[in-house]
N, C-alpha and C. Protein backbone atom coordinates (compact mmCIF):
# COMPACT_ATOMS: atom_id res chain seq x y z
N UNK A 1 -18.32 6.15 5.98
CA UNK A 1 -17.16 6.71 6.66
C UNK A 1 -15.89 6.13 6.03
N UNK A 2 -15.12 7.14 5.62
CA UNK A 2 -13.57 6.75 4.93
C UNK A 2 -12.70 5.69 5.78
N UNK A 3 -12.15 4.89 5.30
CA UNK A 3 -11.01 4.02 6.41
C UNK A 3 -9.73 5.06 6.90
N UNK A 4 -9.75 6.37 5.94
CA UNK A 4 -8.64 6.91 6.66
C UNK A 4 -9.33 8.34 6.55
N UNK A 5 -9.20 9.25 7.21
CA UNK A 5 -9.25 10.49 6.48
C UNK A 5 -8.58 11.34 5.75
N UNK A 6 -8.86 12.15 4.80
CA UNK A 6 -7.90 11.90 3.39
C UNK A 6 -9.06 13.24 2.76
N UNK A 7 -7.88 14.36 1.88
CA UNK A 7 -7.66 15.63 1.42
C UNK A 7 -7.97 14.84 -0.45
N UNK A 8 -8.42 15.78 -1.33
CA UNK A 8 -8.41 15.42 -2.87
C UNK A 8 -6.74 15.58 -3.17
N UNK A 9 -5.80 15.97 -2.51
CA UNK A 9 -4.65 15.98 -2.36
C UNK A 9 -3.84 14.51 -2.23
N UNK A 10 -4.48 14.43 -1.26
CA UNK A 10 -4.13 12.63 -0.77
C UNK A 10 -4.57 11.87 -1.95
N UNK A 11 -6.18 12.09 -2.15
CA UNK A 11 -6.45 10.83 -3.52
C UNK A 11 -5.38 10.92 -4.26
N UNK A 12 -4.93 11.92 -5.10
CA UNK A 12 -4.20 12.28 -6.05
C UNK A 12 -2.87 11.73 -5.80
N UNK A 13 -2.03 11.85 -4.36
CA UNK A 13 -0.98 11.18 -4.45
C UNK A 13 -0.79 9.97 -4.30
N UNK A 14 -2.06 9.57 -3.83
CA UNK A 14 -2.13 8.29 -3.76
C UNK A 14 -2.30 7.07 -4.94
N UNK A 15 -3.14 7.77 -5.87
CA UNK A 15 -3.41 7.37 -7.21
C UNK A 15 -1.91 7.32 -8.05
N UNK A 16 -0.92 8.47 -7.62
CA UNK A 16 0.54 8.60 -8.17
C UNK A 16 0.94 7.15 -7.90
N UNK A 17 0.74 6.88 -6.86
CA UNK A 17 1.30 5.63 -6.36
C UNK A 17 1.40 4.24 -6.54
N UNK A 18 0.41 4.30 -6.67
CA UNK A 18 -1.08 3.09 -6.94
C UNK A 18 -0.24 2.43 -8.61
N UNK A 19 -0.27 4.13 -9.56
CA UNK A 19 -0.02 3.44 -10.71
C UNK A 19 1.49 3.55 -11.09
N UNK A 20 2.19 3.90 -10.18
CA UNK A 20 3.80 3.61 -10.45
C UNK A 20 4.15 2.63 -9.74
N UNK A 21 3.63 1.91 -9.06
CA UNK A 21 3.83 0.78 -8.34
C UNK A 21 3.60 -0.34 -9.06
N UNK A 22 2.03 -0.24 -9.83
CA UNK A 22 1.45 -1.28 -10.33
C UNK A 22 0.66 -1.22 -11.48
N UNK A 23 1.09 -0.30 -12.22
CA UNK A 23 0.31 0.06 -13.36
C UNK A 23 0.50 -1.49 -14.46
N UNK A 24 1.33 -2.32 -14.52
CA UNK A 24 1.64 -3.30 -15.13
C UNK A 24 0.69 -3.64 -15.04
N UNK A 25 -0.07 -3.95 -13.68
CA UNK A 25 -1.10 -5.01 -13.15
C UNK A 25 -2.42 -5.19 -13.43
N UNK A 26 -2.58 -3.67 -13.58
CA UNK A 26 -3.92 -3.20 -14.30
C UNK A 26 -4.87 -2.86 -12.51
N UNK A 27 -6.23 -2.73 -13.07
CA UNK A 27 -6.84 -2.10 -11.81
C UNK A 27 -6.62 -2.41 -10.54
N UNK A 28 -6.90 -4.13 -10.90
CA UNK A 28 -7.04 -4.92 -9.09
C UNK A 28 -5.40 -4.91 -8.90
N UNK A 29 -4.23 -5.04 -9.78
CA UNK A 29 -3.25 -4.55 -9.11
C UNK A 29 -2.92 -3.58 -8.14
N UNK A 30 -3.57 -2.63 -8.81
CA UNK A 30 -3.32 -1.06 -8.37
C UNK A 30 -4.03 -0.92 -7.16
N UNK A 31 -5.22 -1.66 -7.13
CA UNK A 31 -6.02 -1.85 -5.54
C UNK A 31 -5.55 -2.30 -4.62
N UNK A 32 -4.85 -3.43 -5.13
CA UNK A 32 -4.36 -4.04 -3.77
C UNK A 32 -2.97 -3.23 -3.33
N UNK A 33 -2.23 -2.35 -4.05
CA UNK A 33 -1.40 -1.47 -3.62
C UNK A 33 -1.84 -0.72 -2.60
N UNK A 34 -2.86 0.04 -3.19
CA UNK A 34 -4.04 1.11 -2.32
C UNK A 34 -4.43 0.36 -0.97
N UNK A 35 -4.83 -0.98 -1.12
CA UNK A 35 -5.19 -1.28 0.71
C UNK A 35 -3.72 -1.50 1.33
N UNK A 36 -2.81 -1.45 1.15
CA UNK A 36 -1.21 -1.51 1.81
C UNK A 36 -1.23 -0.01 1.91
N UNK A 37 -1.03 0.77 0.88
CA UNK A 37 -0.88 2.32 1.68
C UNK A 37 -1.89 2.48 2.45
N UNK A 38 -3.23 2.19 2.61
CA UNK A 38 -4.45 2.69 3.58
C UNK A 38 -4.14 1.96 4.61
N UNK A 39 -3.84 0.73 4.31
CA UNK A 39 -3.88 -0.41 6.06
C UNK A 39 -2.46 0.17 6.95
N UNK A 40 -1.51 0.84 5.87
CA UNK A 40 -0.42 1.52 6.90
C UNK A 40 -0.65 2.64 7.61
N UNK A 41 -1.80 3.44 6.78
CA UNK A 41 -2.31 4.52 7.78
C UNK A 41 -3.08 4.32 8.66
N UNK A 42 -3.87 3.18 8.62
CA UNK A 42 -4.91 2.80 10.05
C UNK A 42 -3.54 1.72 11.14
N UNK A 43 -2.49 1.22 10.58
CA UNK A 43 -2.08 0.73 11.47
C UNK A 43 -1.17 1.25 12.65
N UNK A 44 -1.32 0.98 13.62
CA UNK A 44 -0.57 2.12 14.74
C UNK A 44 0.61 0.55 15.44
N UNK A 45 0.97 0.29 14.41
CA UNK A 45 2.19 -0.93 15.28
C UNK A 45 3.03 -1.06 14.08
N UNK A 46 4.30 -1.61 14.73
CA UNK A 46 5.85 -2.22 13.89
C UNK A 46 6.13 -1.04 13.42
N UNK A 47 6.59 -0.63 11.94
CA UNK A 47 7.03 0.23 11.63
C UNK A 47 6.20 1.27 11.45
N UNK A 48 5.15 0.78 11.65
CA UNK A 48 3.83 2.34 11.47
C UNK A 48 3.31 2.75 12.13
N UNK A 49 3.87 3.30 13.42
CA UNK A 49 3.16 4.09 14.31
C UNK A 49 3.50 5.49 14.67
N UNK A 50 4.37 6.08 13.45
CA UNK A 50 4.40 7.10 13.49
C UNK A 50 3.41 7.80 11.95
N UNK A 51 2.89 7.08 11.12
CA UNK A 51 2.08 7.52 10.02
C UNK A 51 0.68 7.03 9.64
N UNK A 52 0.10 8.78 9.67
CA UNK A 52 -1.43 8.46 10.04
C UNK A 52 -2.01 9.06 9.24
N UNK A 53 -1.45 9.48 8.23
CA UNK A 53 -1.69 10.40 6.93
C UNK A 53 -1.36 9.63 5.60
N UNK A 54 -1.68 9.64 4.57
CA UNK A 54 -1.37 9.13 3.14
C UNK A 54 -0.19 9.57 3.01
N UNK A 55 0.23 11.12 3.02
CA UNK A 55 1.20 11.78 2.58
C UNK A 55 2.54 10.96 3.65
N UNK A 56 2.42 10.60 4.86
CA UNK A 56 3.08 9.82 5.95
C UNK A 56 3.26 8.72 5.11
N UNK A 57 2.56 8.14 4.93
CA UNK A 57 2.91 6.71 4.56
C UNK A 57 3.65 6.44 2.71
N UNK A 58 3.68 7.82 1.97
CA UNK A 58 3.61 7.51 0.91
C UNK A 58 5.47 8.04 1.15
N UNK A 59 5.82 8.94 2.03
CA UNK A 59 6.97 9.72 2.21
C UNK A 59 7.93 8.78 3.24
N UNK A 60 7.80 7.90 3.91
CA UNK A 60 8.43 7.43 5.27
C UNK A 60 9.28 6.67 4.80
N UNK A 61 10.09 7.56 5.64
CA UNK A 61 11.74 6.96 5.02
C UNK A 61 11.88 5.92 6.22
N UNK A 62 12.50 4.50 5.91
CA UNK A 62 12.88 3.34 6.83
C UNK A 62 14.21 3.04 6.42
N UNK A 63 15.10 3.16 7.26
CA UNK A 63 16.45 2.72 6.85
C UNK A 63 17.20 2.98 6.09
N UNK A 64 16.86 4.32 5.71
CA UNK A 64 17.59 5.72 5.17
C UNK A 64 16.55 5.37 3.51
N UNK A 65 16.01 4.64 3.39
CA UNK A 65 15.23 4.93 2.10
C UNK A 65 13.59 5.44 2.32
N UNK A 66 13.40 5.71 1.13
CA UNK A 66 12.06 5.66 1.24
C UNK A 66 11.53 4.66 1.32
N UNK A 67 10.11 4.08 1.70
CA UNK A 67 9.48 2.73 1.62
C UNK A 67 9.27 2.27 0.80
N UNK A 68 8.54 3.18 -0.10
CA UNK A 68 8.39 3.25 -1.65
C UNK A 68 9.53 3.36 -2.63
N UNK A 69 9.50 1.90 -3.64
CA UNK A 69 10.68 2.66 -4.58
C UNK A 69 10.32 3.80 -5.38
N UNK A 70 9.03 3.89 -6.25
CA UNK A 70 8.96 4.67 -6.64
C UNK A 70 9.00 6.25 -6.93
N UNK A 71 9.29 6.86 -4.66
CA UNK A 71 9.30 8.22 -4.65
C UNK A 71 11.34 8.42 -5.16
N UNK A 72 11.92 7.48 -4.86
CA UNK A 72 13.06 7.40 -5.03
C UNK A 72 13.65 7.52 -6.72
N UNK A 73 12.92 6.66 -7.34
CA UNK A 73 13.35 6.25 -8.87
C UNK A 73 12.04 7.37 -9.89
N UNK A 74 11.73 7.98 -9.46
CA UNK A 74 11.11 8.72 -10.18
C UNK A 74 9.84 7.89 -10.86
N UNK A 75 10.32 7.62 -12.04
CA UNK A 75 9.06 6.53 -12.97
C UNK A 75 7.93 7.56 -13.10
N UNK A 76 6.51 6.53 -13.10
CA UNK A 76 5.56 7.43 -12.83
C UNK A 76 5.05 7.83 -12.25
N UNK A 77 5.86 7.85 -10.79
CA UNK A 77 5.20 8.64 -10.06
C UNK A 77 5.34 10.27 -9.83
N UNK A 78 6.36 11.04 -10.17
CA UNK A 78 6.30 12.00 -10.75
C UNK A 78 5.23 12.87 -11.94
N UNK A 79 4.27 11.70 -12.31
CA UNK A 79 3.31 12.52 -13.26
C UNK A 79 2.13 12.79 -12.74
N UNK A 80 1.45 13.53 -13.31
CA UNK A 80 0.21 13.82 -12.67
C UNK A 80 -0.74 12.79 -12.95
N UNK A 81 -1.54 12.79 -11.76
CA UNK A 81 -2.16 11.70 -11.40
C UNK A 81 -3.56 10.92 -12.32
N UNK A 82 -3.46 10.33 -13.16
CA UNK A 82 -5.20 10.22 -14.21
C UNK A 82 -6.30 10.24 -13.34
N UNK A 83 -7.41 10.59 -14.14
CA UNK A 83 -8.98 10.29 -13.44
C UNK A 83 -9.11 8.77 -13.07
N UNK A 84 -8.77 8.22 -13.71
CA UNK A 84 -8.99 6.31 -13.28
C UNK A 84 -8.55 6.25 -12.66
N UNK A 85 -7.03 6.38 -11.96
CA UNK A 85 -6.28 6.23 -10.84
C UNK A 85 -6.84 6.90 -9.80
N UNK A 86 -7.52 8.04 -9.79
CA UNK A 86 -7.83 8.69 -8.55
C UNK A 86 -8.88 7.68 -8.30
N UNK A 87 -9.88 7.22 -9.01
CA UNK A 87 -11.21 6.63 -8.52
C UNK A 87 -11.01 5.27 -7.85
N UNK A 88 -10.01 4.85 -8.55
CA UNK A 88 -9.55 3.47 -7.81
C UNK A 88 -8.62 4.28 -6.50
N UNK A 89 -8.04 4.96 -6.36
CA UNK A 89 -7.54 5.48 -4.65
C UNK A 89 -8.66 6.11 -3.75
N UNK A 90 -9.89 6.90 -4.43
CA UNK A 90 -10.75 6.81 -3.47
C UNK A 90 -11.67 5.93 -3.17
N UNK A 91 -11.53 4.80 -3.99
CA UNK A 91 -12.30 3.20 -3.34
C UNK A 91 -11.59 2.74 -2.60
N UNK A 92 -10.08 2.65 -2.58
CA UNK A 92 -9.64 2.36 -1.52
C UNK A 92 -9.58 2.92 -0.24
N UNK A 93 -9.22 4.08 -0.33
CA UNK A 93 -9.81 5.58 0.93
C UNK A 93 -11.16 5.21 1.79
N UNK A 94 -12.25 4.64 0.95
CA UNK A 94 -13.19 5.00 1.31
C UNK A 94 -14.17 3.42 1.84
N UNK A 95 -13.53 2.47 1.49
CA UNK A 95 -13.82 1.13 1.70
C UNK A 95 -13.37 0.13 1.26
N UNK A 96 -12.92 -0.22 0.11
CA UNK A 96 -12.69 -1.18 -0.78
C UNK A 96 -11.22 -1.97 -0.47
N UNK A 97 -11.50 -2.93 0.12
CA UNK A 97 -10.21 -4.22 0.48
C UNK A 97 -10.12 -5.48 -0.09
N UNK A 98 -9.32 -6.48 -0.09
CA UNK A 98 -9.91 -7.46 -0.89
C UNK A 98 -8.45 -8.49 -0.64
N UNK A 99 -8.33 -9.81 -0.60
CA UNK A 99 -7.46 -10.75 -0.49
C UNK A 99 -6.77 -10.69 -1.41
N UNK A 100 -5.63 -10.76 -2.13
CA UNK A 100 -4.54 -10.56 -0.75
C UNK A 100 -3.83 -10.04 -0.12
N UNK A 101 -4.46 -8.43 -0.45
CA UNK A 101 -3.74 -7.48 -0.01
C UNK A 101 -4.66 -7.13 1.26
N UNK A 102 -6.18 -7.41 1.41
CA UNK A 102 -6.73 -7.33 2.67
C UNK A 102 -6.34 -6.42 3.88
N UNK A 103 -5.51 -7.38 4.82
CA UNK A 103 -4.45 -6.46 5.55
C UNK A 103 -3.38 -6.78 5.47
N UNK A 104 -2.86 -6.89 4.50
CA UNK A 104 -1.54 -6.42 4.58
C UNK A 104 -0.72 -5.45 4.08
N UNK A 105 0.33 -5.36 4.92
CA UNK A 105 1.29 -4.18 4.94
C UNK A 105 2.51 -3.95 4.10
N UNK A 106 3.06 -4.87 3.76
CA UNK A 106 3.71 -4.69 2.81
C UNK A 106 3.24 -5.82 1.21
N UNK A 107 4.41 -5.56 0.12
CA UNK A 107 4.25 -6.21 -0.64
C UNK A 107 5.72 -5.66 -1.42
N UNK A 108 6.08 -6.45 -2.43
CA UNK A 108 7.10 -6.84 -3.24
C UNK A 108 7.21 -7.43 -4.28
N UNK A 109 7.82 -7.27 -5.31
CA UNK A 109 8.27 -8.25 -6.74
C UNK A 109 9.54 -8.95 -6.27
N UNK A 110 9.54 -10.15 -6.22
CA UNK A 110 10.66 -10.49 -5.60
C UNK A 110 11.07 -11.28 -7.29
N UNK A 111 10.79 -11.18 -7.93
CA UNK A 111 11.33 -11.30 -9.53
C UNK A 111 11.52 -12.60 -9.62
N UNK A 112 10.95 -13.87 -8.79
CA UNK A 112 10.95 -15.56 -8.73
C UNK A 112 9.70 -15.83 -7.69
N UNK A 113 9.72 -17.14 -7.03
CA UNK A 113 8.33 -17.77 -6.12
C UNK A 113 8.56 -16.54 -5.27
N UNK A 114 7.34 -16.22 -4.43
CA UNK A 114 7.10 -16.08 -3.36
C UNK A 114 7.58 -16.72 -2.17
N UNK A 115 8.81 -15.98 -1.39
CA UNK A 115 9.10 -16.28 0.14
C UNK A 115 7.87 -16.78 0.76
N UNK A 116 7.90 -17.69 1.53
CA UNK A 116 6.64 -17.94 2.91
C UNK A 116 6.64 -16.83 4.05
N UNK A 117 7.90 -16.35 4.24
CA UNK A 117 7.69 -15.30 4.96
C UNK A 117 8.65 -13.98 4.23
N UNK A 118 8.45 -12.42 4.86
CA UNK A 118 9.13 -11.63 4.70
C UNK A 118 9.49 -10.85 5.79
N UNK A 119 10.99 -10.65 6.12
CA UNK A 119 11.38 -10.79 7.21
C UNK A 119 10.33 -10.59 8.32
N UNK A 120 10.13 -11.94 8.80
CA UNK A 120 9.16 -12.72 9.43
C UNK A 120 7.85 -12.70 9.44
N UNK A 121 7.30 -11.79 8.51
CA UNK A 121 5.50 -11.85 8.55
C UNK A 121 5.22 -12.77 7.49
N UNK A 122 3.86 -13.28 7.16
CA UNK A 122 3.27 -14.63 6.86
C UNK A 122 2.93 -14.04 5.21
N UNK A 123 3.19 -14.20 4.32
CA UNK A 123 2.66 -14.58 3.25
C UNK A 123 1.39 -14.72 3.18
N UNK A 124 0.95 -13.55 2.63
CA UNK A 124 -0.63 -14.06 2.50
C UNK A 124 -1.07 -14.61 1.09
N UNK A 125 -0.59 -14.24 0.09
CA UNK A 125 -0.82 -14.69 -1.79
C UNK A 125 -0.01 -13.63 -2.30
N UNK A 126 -0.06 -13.97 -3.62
CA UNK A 126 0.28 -12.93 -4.77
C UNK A 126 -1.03 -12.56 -5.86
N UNK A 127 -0.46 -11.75 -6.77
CA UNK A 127 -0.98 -11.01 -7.47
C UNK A 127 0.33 -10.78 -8.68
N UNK A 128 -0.15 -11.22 -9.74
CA UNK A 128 0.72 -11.14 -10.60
C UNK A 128 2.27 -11.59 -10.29
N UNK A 129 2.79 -10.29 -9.98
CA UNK A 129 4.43 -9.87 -9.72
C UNK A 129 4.40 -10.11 -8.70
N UNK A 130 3.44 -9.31 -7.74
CA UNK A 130 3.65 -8.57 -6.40
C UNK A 130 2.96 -10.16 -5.24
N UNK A 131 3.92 -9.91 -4.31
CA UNK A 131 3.64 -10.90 -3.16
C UNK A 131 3.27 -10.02 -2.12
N UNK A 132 2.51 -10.21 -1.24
CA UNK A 132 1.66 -9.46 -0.01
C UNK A 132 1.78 -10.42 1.07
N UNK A 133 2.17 -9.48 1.96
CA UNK A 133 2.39 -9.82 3.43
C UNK A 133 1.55 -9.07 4.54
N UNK A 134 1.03 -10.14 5.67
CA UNK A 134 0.50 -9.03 6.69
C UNK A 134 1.46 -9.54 8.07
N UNK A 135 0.66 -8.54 8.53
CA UNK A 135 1.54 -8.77 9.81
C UNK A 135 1.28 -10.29 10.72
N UNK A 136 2.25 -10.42 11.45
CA UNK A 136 2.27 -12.08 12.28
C UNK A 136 1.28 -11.40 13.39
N UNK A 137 0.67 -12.62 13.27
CA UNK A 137 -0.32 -13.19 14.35
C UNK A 137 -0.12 -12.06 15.63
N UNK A 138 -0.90 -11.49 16.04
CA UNK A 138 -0.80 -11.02 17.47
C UNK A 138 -0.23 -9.62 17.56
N UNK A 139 0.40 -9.30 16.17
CA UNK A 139 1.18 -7.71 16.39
C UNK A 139 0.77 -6.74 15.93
N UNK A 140 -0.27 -7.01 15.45
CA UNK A 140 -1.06 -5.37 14.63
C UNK A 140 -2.37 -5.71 15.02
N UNK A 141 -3.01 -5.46 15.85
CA UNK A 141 -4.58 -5.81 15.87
C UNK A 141 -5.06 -4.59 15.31
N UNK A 142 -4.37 -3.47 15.15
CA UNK A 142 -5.10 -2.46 14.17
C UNK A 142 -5.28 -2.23 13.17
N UNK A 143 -4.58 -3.16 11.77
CA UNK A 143 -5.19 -3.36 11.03
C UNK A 143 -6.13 -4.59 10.57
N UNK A 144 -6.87 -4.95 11.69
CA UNK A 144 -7.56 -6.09 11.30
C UNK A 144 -8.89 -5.04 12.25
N UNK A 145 -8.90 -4.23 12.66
CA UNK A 145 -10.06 -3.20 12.63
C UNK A 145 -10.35 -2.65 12.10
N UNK A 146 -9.12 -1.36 11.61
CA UNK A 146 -9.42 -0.28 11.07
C UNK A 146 -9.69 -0.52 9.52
């Protein structure tokens, strides 16, 4: 059973994502992108309880931007999506999580160390560039299910 349910539409934009986000990083980069867009669609708290779809979470504008820089700045996410990228978005779709993106919800290049927190959730590790955050203690119990 998929962690989200999800269209060959979704893989595909999701894979857009995956590798304009983190194509630097190489695969397990690009994975741990993929469990942040999936853990935002299983999560129903803080800023995500209105997106329950890939296409929701890949589009959701917060504070007049998109979430994503990449739907904003073009890059590569505008291209069509490769076969490798889709297969790594439907491992993530379909099961595949992993520390330290696990559950968490966001992540960032903050272009120096890693913050301990981001505005206020806990630091869980990095990955290359990218630093990953989940949510504080007690406020999302839905992505530590779903």
């Amino acid at each position: 059973m998929p962690r989200v349910k999800y269209r060959d539409a979704d893989v595909a934009l999701m894979a857009r994502m995956m590798r304009a986000e983190a194509e630097g990083e190489g695969n397990l980069g690009m994975l741990f992108v993929g469990n942040v867009i999936v853990n935002r669609a299983v999560a129903d708290c803080l800023d995500f309880r209105d997106v329950r779809t890939i296409e929701d979470v890949i589009y959701q504008v917060q504070g007049g931007n998109f979430s994503f820089e990449a739907v904003q700045k073009g890059n590569l996410f505008y291209q069509r999506a490769r076969s490798s990228e889709k297969r790594l978005a439907k491992q993530n779709l379909d099961f595949w999580r992993q520390h330290p993106a696990h559950f968490a919800l966001w992540y960032f290049n903050p272009y120096a160390e890693c913050p301990p927190t981001w505005y206020g959730q806990p630091f869980t590790g990095n990955f290359k560039n990218h630093c990953f955050y989940e949510p504080a203690a007690g406020t999302c119990e839905s992505v530590y299910t779903g």
